[in-house]
N, C-alpha and C. Protein backbone atom coordinates (compact mmCIF):
# COMPACT_ATOMS: atom_id res chain seq x y z
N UNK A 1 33.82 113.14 56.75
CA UNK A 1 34.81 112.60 57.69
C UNK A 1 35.52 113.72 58.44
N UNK A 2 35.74 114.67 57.46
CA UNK A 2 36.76 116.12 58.11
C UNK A 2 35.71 116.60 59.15
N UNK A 3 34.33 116.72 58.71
CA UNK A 3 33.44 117.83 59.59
C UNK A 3 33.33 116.78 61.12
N UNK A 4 33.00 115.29 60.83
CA UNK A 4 33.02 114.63 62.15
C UNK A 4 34.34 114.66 63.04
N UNK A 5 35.51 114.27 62.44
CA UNK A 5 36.65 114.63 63.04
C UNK A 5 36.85 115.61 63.66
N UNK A 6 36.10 116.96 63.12
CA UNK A 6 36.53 118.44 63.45
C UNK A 6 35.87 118.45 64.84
N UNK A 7 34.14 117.94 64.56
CA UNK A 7 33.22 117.98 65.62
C UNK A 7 34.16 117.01 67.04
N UNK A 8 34.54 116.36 67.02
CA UNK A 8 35.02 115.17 67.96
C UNK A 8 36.08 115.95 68.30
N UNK A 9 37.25 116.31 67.90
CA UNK A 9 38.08 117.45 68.34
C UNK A 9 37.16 118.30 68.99
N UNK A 10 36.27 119.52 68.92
CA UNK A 10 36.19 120.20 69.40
C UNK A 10 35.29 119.72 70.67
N UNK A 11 34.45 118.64 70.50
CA UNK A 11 33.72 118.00 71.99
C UNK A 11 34.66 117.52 72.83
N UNK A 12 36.24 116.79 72.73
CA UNK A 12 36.86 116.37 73.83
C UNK A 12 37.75 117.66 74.05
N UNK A 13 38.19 118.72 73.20
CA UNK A 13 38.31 119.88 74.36
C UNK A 13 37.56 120.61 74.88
N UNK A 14 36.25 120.91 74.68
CA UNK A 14 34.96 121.06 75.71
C UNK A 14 35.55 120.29 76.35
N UNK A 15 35.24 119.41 76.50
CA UNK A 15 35.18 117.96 77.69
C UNK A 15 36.61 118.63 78.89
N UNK A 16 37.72 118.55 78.34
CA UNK A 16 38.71 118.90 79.00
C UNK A 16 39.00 120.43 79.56
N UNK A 17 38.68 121.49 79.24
CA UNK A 17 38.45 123.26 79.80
C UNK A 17 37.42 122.61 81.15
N UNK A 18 35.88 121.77 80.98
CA UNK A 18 35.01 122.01 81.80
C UNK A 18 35.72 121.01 82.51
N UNK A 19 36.41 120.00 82.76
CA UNK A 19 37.11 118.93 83.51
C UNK A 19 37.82 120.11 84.07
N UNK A 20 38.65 121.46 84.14
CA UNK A 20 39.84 122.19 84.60
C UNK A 20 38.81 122.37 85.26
N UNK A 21 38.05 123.66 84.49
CA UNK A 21 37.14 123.79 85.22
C UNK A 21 36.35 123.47 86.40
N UNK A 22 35.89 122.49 86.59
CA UNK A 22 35.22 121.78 87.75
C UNK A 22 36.59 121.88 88.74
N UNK A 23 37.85 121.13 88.45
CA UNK A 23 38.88 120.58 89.19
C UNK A 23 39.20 122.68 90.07
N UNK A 24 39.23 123.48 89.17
CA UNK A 24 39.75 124.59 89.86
C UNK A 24 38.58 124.95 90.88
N UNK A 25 37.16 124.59 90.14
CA UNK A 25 36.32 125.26 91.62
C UNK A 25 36.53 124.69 92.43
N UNK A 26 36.56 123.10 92.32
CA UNK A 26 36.43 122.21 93.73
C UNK A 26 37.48 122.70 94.63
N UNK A 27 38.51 122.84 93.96
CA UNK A 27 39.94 123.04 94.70
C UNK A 27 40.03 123.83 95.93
N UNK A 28 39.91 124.00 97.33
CA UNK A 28 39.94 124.65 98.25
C UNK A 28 40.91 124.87 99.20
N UNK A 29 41.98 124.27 98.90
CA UNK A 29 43.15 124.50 99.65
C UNK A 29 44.28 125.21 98.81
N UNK A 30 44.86 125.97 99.32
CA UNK A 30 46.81 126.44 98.85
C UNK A 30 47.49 125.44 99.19
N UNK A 31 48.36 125.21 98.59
CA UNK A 31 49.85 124.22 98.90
C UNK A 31 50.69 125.37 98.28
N UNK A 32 51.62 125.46 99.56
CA UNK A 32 53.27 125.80 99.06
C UNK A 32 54.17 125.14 99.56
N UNK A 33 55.27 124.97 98.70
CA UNK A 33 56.41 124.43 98.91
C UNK A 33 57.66 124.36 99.51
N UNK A 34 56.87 125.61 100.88
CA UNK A 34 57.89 125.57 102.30
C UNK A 34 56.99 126.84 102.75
N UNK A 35 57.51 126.67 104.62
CA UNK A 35 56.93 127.64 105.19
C UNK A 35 57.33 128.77 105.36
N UNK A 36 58.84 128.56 105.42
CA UNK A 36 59.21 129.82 106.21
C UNK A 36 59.36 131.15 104.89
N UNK A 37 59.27 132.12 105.38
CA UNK A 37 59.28 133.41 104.30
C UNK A 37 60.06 134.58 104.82
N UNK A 38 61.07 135.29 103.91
CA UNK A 38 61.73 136.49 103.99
C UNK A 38 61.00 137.68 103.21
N UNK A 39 60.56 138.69 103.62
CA UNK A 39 60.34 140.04 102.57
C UNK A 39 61.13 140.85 103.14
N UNK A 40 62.05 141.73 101.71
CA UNK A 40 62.94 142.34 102.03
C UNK A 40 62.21 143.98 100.86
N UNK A 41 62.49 144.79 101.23
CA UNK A 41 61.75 146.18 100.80
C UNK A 41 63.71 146.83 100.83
N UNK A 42 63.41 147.55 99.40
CA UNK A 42 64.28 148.54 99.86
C UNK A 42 64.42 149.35 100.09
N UNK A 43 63.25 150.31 99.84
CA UNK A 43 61.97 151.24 100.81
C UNK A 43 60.76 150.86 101.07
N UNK A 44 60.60 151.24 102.32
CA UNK A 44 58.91 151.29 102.97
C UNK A 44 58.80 152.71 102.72
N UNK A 45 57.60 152.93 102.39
CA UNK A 45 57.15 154.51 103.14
C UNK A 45 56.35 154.39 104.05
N UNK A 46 56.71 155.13 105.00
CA UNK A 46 55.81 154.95 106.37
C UNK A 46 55.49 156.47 106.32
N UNK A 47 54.18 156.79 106.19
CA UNK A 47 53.69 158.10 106.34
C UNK A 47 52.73 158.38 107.11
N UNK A 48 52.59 159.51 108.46
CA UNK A 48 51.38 160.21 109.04
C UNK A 48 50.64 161.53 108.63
N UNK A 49 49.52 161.54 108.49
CA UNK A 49 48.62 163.19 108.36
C UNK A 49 47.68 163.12 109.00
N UNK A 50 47.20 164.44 109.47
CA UNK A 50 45.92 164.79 109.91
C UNK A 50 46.21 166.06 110.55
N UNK A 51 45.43 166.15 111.26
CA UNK A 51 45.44 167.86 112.37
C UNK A 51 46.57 169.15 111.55
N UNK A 52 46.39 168.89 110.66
CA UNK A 52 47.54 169.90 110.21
C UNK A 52 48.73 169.39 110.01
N UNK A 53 48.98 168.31 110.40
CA UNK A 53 50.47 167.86 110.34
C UNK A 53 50.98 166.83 109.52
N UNK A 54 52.02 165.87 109.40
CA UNK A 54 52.50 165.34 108.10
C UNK A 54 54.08 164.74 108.67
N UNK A 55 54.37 163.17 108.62
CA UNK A 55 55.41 162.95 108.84
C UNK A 55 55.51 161.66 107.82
N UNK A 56 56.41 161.36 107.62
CA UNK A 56 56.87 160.90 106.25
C UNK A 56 58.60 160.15 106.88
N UNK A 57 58.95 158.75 106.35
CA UNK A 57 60.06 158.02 106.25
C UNK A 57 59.69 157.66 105.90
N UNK A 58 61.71 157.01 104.96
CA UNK A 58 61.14 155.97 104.20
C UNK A 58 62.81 155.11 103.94
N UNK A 59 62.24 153.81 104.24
CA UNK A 59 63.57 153.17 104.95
C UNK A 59 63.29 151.47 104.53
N UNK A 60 64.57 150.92 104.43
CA UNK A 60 64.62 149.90 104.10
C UNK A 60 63.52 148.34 105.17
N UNK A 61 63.04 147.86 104.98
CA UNK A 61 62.57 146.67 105.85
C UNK A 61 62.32 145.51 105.73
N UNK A 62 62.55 144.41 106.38
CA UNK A 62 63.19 143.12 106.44
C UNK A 62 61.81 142.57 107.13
N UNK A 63 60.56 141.57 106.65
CA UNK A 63 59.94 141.13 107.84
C UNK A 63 60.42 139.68 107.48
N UNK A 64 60.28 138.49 108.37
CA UNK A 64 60.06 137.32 108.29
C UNK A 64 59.21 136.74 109.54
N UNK A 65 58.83 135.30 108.87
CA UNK A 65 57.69 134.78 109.49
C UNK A 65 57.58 133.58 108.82
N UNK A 66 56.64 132.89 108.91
CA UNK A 66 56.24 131.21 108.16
C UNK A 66 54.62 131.14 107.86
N UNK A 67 54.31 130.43 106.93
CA UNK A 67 53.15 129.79 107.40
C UNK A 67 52.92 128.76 108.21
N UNK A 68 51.92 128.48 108.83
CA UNK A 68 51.40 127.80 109.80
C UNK A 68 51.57 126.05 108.91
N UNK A 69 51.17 125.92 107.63
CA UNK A 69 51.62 124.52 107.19
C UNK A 69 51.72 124.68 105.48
N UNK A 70 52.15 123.90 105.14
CA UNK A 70 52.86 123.62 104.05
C UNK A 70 51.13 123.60 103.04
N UNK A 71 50.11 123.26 103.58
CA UNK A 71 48.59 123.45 102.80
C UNK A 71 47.44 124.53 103.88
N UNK A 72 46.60 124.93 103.17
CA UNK A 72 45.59 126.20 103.72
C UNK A 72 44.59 126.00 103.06
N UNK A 73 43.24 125.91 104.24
CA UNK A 73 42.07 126.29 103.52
C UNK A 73 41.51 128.19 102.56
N UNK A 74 41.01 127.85 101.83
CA UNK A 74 40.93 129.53 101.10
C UNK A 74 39.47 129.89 101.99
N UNK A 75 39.73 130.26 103.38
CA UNK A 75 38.36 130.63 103.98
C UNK A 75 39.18 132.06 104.88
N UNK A 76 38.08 132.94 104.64
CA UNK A 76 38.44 134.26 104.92
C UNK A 76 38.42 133.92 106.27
N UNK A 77 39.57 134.64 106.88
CA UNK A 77 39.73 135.38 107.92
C UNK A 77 40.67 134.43 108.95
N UNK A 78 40.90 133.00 108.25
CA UNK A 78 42.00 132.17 108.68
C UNK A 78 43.01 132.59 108.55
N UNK A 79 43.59 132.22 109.97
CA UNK A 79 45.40 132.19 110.49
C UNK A 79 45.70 131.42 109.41
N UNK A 80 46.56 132.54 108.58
CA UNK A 80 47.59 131.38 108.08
C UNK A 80 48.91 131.51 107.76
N UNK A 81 49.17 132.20 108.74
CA UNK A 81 50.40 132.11 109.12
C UNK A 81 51.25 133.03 110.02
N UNK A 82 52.27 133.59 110.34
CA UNK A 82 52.46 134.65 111.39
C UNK A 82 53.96 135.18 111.11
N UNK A 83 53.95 136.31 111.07
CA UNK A 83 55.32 137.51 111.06
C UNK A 83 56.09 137.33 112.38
N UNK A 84 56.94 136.71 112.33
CA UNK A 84 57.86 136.69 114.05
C UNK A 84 58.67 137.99 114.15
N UNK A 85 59.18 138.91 112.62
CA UNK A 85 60.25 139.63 113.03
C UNK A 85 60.16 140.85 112.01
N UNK A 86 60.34 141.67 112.41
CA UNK A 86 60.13 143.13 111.56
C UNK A 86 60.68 144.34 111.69
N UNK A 87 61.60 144.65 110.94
CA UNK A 87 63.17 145.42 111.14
C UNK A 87 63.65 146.31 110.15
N UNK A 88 64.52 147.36 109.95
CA UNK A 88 65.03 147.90 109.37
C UNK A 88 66.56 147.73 109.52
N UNK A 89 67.04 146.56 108.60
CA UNK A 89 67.78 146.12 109.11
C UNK A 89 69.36 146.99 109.37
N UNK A 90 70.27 146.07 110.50
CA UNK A 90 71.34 146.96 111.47
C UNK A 90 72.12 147.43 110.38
N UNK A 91 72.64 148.52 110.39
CA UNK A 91 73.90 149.45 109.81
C UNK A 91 73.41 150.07 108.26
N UNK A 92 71.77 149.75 108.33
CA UNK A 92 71.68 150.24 107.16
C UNK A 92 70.03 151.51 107.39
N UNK A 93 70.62 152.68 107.07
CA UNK A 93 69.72 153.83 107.22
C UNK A 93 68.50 153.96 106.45
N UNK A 94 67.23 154.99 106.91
CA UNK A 94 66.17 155.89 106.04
C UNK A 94 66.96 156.92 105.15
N UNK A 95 66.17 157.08 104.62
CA UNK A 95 66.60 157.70 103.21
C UNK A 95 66.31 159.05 104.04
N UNK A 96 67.85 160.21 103.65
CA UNK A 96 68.25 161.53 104.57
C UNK A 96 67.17 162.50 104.22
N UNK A 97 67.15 162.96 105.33
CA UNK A 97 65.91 164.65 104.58
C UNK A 97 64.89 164.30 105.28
N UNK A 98 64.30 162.65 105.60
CA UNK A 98 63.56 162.47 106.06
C UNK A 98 63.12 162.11 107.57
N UNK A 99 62.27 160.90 107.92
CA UNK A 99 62.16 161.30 109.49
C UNK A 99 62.48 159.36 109.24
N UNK A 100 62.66 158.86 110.44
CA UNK A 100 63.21 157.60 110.94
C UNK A 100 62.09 156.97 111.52
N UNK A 101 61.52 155.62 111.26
CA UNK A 101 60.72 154.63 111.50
C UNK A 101 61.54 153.40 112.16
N UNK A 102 60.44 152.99 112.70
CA UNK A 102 61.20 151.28 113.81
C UNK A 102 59.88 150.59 114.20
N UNK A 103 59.56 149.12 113.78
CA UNK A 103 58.33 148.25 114.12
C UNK A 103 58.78 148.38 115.57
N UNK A 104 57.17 148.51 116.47
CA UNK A 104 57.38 147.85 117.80
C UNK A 104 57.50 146.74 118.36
N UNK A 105 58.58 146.25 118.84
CA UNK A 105 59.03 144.66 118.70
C UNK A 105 58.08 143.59 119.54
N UNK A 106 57.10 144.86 120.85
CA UNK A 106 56.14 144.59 121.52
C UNK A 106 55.04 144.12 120.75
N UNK A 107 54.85 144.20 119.37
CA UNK A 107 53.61 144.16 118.94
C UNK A 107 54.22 142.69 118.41
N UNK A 108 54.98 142.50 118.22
CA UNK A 108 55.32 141.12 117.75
C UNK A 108 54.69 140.01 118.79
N UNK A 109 54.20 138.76 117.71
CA UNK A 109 54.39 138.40 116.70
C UNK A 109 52.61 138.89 115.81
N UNK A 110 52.62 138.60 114.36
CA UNK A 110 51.86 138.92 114.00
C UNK A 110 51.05 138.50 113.02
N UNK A 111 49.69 137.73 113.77
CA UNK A 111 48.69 137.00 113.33
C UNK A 111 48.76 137.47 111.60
N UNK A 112 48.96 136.40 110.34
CA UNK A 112 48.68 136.72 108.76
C UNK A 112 47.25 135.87 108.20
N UNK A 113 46.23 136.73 108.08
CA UNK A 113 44.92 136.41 108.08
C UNK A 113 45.33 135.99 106.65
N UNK A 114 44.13 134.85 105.87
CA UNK A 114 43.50 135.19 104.36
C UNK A 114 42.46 135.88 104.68
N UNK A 115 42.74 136.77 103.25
CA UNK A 115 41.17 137.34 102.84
C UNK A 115 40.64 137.03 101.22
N UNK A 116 41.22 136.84 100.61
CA UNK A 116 40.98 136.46 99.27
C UNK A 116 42.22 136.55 98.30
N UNK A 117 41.56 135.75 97.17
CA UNK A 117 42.66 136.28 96.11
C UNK A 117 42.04 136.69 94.57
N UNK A 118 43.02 136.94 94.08
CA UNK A 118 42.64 137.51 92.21
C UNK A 118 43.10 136.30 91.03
N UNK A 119 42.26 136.30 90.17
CA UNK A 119 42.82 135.98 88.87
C UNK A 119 41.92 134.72 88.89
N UNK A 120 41.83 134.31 87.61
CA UNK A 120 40.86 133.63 86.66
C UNK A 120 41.47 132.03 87.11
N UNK A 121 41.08 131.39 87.65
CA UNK A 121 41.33 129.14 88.53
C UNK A 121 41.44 128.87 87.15
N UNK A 122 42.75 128.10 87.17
CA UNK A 122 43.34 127.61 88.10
C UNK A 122 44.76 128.94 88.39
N UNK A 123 44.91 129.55 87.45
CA UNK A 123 45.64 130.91 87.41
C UNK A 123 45.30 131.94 88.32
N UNK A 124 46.22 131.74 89.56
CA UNK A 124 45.99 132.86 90.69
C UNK A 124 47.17 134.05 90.68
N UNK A 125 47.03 135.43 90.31
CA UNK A 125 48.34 136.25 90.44
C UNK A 125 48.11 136.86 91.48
N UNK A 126 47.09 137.04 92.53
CA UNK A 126 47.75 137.31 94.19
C UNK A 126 46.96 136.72 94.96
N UNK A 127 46.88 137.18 96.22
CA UNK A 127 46.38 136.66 97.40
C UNK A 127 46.33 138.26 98.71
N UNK A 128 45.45 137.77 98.78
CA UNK A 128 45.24 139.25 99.65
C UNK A 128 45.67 138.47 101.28
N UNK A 129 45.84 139.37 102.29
CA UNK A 129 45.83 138.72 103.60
C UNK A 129 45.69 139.83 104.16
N UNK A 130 45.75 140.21 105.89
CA UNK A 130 45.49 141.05 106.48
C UNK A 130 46.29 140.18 107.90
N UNK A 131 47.22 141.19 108.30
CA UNK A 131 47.92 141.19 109.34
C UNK A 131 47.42 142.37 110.87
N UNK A 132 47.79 141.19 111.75
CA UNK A 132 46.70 141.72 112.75
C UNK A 132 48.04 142.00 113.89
N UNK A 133 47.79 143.35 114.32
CA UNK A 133 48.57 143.99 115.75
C UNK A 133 49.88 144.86 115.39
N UNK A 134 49.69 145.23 113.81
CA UNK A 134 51.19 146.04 113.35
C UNK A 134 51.25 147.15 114.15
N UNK A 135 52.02 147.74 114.59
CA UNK A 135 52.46 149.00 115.29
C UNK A 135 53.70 149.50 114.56
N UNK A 136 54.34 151.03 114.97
CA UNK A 136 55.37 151.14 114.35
C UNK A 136 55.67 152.66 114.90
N UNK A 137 56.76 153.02 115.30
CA UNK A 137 57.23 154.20 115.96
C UNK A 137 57.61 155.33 114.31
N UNK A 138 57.13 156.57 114.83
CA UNK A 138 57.63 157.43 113.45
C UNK A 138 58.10 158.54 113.75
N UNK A 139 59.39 158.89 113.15
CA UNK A 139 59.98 160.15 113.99
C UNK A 139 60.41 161.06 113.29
N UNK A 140 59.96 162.15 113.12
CA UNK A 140 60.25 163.31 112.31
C UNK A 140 60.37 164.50 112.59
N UNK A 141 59.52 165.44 112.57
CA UNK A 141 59.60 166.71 113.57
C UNK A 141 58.92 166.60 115.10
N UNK A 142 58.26 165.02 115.10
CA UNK A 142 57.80 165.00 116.43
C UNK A 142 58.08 163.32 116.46
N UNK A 143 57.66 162.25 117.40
CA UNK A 143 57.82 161.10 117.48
C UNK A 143 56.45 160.39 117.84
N UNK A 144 55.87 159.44 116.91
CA UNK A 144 54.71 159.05 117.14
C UNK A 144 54.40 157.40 116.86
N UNK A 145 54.03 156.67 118.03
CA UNK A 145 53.35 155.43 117.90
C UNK A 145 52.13 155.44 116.93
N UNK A 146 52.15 154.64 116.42
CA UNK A 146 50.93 154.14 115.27
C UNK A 146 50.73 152.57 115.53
N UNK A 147 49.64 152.40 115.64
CA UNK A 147 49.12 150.51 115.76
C UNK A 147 47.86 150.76 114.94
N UNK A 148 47.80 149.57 114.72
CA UNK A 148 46.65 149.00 114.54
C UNK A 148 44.97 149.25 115.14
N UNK A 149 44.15 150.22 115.06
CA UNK A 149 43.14 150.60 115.38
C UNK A 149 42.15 149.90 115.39
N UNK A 150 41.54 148.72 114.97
CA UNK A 150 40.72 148.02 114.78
C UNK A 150 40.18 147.78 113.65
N UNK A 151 40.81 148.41 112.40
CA UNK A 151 40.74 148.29 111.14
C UNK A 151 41.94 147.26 111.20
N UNK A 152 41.91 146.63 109.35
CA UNK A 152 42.49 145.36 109.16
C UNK A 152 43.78 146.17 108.70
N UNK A 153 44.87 145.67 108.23
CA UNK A 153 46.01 146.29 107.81
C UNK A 153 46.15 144.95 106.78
N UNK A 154 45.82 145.27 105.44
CA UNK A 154 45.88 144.53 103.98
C UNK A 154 47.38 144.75 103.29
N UNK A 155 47.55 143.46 102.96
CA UNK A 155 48.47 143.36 101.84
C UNK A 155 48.60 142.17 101.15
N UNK A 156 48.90 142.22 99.88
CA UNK A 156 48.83 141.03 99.29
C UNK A 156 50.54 140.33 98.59
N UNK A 157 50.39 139.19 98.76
CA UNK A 157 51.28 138.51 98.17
C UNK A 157 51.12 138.03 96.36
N UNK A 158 51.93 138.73 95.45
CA UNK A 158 51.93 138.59 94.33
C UNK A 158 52.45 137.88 93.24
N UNK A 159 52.20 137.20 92.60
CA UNK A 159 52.47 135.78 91.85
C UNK A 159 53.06 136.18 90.64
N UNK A 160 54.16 135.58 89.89
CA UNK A 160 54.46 135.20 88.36
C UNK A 160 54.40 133.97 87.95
N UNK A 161 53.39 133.59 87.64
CA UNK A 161 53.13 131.92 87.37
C UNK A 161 53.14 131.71 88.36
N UNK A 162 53.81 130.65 89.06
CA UNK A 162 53.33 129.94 90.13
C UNK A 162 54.19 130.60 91.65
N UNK A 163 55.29 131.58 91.31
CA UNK A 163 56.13 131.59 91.91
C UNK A 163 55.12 133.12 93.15
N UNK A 164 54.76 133.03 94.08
CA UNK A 164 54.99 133.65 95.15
C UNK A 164 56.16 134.54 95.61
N UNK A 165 56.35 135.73 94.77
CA UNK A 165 57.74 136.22 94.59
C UNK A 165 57.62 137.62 95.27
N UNK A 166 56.59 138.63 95.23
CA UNK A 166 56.41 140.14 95.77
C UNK A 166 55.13 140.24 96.61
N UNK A 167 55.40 141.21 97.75
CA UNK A 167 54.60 141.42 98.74
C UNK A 167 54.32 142.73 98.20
N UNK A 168 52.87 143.37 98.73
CA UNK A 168 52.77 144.92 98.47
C UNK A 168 51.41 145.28 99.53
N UNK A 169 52.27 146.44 100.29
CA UNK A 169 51.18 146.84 100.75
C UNK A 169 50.88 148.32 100.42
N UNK A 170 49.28 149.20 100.68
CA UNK A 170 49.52 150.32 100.81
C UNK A 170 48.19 150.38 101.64
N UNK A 171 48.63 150.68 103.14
CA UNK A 171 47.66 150.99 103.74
C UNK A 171 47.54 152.37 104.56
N UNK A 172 46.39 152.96 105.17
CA UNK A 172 46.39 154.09 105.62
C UNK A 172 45.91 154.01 106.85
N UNK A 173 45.80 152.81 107.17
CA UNK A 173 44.51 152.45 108.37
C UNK A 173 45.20 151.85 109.67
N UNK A 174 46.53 152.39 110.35
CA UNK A 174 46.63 152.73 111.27
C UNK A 174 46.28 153.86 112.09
N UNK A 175 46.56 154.07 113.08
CA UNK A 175 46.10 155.28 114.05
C UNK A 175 47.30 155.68 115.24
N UNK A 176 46.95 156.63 115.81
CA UNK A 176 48.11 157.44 116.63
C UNK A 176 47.53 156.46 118.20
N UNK A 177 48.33 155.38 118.38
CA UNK A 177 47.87 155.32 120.08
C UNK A 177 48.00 156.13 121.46
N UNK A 178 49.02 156.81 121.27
CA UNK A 178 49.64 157.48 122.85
C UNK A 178 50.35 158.59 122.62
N UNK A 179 49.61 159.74 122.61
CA UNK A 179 50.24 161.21 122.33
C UNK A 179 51.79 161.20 123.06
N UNK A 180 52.76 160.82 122.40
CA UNK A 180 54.07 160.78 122.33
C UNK A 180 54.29 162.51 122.47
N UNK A 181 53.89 163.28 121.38
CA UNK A 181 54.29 164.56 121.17
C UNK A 181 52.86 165.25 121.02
N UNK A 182 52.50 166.28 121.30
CA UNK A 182 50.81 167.13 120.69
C UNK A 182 50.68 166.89 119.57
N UNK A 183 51.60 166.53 118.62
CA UNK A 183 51.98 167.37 117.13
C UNK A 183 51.40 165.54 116.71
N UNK A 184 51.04 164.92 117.49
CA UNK A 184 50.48 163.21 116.87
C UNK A 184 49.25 163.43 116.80
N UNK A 185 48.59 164.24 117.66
CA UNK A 185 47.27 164.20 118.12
C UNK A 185 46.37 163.89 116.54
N UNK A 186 45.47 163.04 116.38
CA UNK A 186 44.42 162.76 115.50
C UNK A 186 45.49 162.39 114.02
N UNK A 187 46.32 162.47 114.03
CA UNK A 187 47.20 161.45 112.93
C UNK A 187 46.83 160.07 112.95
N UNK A 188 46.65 160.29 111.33
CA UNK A 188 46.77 158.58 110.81
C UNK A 188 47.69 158.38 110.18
N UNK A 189 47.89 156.66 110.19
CA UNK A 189 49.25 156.34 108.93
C UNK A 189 49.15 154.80 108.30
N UNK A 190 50.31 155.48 107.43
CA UNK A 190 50.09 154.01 106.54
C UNK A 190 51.53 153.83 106.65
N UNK A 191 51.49 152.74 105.54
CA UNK A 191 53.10 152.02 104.97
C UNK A 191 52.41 151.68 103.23
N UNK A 192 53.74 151.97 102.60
CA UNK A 192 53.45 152.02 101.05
C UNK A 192 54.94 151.13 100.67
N UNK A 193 54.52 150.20 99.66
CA UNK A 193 55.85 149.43 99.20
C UNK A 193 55.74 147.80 98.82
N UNK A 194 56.66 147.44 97.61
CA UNK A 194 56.55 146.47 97.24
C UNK A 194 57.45 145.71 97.26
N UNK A 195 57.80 144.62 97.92
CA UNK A 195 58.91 143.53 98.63
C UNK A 195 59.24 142.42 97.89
N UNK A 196 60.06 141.79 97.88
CA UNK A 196 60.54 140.69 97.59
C UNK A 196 60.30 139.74 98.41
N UNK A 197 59.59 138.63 98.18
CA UNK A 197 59.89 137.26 98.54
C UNK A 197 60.35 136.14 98.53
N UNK A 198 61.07 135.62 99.84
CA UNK A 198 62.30 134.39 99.23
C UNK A 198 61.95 133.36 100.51
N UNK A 199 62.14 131.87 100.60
CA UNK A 199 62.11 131.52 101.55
C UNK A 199 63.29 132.04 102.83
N UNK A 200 63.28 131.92 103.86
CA UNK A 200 64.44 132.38 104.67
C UNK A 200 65.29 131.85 104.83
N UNK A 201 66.35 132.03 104.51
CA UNK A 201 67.94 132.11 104.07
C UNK A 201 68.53 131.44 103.13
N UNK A 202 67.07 131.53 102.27
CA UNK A 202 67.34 131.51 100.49
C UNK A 202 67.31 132.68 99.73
N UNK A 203 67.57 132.35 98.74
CA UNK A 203 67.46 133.61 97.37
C UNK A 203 65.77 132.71 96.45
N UNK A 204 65.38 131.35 96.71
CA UNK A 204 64.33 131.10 96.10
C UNK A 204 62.99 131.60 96.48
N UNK A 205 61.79 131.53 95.46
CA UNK A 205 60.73 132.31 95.79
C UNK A 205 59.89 131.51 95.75
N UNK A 206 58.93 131.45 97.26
CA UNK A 206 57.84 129.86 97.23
C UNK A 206 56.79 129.65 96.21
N UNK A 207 56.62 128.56 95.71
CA UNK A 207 55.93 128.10 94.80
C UNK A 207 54.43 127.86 95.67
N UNK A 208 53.15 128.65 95.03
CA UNK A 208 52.43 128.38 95.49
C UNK A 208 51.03 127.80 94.49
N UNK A 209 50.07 127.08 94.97
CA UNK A 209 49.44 126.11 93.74
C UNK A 209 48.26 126.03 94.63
N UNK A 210 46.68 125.41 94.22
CA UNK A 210 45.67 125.28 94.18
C UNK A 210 45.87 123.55 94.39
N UNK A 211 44.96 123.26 95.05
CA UNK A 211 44.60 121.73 95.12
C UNK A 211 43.57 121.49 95.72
């Protein structure tokens, strides 16, 4: 009686893992539980090198933006959603010693691709995306525009359980557009840093889920 009992227990949780199972592959959309989004950094590093040279800030930054809807297909390279605003915000400075950064407000607004995500369905801990047209002024011993080159500019949004709570990027794959100073010439740059996420003009962090 114990060994059949045992057997019957262990066939209806088979039964129920491969029931998740199935339910997490099928699943092809995100749902979150509002659109709009704040990331707040309390440093970026925004850094250039190449030709010999080297410029470096590193300063507080504020982006916000929304998604496009409250559900998303998980298919690479979809809009899903867009950055309206990207700032270091007023009365508050880069960290001294160093050189001073500012998004170009021209490059606004800014297409937020999917590209994939991590972790074992129905358990997702990020989501990769790629933001399209970042630019960003960098000023140190010389002053230099950096955009977007035709490479992707990656970062992912990072999960604790369900909560959609930290952004992180570290990319290198901008480029120098418009010799501002000689001292830009053949410089590349990135941005390094890990953000907070809240909906906008909350302190809560969006709940995001599989369906």
């Amino acid at each position: 009686m114990h060994t059949k009992m045992r057997r019957a227990l262990i066939a209806l949780a088979t039964a129920v893992v491969l029931a998740q199972a199935a339910g997490a592959a099928s699943a092809a959309r995100f749902s979150v539980d509002g659109q709009s989004f704040r990331i707040t950094w309390s440093t970026v590093r925004f850094f250039g090198s190449g030709n010999g040279g080297f410029l470096e800030a590193r300063c507080p930054v504020t982006l916000e933006g929304s998604f496009h809807a409250r559900t998303f297909a998980k298919r690479i390279d979809a809009i899903i959603g867009t950055v309206t605003r990207a700032f270091v915000p007023a009365g508050v400075y880069c960290q001294p010693g160093a050189g001073e950064a500012s998004f170009l407000s021209s490059s606004l607004p800014w297409p937020v691709h999917y590209a994939s995500f991590s972790g074992l369905l129905p358990n997702i801990t990020r989501m990769r995306v790629w933001l399209e047209g970042v630019a960003f002024k960098l000023r140190y011993f010389a002053s230099c525009l950096f955009e977007e080159g035709g490479e992707h500019i990656f970062g992912e949004f990072l999960m604790e359980g369900p909560y959609l709570n930290r952004f992180t990027w570290n990319t290198e794959e901008l480029i120098e557009r418009s010799p501002l100073s000689t001292e830009c010439l053949l410089l590349r740059a990135g941005m390094e840093g890990t953000g907070r996420v809240t909906f906008l003009g909350q302190t809560l962090a969006p709940v995001m889920t599989l369906i």
